[in-house]
N, C-alpha and C. Protein backbone atom coordinates (compact mmCIF):
# COMPACT_ATOMS: atom_id res chain seq x y z
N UNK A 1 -1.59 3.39 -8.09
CA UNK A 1 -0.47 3.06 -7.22
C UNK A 1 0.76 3.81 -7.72
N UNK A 2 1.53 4.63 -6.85
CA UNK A 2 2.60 5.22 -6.88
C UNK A 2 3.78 4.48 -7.65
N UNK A 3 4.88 4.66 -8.09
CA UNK A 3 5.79 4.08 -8.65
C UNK A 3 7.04 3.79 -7.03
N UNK A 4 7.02 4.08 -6.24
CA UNK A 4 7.46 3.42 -4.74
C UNK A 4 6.57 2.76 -4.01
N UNK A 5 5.41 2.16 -4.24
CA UNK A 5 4.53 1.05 -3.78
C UNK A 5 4.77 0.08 -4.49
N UNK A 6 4.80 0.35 -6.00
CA UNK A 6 5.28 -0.89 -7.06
C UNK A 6 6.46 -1.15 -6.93
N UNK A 7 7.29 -0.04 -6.72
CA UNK A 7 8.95 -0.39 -6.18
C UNK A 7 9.54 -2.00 -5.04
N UNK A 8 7.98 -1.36 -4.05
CA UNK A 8 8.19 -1.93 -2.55
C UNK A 8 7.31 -3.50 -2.80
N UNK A 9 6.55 -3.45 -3.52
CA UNK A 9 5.58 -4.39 -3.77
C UNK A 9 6.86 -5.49 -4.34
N UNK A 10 7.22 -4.76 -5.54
CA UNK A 10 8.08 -5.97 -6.52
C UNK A 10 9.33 -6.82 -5.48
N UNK A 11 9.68 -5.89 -4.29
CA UNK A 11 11.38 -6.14 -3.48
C UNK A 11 10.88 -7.19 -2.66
N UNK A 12 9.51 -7.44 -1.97
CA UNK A 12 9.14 -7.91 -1.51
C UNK A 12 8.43 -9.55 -1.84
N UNK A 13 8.09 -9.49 -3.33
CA UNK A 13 7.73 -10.53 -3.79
C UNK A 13 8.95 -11.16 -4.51
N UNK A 14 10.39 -10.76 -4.61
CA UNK A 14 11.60 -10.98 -5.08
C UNK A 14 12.25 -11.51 -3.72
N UNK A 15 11.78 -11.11 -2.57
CA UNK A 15 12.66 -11.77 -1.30
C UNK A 15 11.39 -12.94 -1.12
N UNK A 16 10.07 -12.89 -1.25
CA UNK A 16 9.74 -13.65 -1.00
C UNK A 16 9.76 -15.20 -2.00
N UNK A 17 10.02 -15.16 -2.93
CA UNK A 17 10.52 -16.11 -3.75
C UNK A 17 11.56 -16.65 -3.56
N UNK A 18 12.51 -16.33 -2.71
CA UNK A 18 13.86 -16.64 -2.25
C UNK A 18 14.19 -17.65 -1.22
N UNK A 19 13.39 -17.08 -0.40
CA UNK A 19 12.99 -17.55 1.38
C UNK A 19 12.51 -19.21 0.89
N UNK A 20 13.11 -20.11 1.77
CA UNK A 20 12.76 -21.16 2.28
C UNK A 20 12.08 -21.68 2.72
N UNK A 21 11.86 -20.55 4.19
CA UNK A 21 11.46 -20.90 5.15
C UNK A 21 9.62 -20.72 5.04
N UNK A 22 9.32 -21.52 5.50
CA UNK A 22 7.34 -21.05 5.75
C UNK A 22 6.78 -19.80 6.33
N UNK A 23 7.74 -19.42 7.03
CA UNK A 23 7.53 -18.06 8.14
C UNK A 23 7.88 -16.95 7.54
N UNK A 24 9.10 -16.93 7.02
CA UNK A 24 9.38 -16.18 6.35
C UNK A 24 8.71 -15.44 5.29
N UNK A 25 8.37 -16.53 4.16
CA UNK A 25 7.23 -16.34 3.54
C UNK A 25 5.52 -15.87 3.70
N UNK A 26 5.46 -16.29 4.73
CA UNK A 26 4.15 -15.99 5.52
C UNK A 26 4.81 -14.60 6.09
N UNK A 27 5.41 -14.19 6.36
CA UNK A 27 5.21 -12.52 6.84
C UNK A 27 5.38 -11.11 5.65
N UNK A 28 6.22 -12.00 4.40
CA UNK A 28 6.36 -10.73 3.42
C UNK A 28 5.16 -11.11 2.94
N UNK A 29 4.43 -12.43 2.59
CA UNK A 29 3.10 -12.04 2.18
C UNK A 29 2.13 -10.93 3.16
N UNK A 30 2.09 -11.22 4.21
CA UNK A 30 1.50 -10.35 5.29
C UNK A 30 2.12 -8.64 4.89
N UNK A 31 3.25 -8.98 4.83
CA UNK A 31 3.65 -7.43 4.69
C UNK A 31 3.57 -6.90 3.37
N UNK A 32 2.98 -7.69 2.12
CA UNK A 32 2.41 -7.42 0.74
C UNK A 32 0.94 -6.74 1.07
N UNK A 33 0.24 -7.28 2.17
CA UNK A 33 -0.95 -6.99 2.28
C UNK A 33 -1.17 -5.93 3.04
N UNK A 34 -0.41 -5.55 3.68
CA UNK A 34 -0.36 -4.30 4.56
C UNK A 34 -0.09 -3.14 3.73
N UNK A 35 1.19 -3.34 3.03
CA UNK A 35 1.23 -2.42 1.48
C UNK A 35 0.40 -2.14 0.91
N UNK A 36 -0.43 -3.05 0.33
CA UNK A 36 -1.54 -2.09 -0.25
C UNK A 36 -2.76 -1.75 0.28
N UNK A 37 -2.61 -2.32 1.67
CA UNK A 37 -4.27 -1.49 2.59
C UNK A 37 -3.12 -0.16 2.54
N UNK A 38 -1.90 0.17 2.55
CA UNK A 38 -1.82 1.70 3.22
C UNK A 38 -1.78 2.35 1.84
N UNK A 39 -1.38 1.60 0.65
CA UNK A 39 -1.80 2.29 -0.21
C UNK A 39 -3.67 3.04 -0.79
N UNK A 40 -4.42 2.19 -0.42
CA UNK A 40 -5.71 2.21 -0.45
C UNK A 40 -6.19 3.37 -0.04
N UNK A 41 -5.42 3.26 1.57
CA UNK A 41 -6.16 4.64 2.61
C UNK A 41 -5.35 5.57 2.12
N UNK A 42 -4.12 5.56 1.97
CA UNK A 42 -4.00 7.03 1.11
C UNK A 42 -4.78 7.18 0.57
N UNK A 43 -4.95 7.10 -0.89
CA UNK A 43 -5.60 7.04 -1.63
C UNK A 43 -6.83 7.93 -1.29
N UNK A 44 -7.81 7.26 -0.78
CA UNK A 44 -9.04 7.40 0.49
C UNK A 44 -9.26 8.68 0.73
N UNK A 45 -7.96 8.49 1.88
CA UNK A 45 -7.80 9.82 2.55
C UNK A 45 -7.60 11.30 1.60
N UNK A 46 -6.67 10.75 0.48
CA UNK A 46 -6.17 12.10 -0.49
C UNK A 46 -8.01 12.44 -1.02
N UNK A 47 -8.46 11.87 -1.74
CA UNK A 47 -10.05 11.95 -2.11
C UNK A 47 -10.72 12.88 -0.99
N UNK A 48 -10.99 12.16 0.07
CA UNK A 48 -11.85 12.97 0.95
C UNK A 48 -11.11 14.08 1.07
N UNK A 49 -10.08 14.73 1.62
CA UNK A 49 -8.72 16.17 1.66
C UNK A 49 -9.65 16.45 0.04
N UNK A 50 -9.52 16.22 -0.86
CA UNK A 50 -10.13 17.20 -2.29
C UNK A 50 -11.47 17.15 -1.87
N UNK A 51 -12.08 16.61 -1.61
CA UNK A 51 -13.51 16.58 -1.80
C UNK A 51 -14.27 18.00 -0.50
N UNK A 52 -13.56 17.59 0.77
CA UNK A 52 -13.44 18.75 2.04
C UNK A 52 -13.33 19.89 1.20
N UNK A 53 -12.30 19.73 0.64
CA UNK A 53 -11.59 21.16 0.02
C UNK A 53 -12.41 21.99 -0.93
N UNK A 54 -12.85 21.31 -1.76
CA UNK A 54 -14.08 21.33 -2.82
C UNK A 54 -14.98 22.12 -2.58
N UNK A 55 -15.88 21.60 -1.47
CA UNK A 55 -16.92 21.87 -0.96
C UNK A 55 -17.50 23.08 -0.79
N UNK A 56 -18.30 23.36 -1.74
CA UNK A 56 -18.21 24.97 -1.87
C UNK A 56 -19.43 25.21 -0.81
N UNK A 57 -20.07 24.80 0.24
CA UNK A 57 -21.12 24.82 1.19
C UNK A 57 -19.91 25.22 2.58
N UNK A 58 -19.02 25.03 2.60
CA UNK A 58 -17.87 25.36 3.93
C UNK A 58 -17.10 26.33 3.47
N UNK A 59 -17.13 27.33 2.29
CA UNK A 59 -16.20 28.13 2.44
C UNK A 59 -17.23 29.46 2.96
């Protein structure tokens, strides 16, 4: 994980500790979890881009 996913991860679990409200809370968790599925598929995606690239059968 990037050092601006951990950035975004930490701002998010710092507002969500704050919040009162049930809803509130229930959407930065939601939006904790969305964070790291898009971190994941990067991830993913960067792998397969090297691996394509790699592939010494397509050049």
């Amino acid at each position: 994980m990037d050092e601006q996913s951990e950035w975004l991860l930490s701002q998010v679990d710092q507002l969500k500790d704050k919040q009162p409200e049930y809803e509130k809370r229930a959407f930065l968790t939601a939006l904790k979890k969305v964070v790291i599925e898009q971190v994941i598929r990067t991830d993913q995606i960067q792998h397969e881009l090297d691996g394509r690239l790699w592939n010494h059968d397509k050049w």
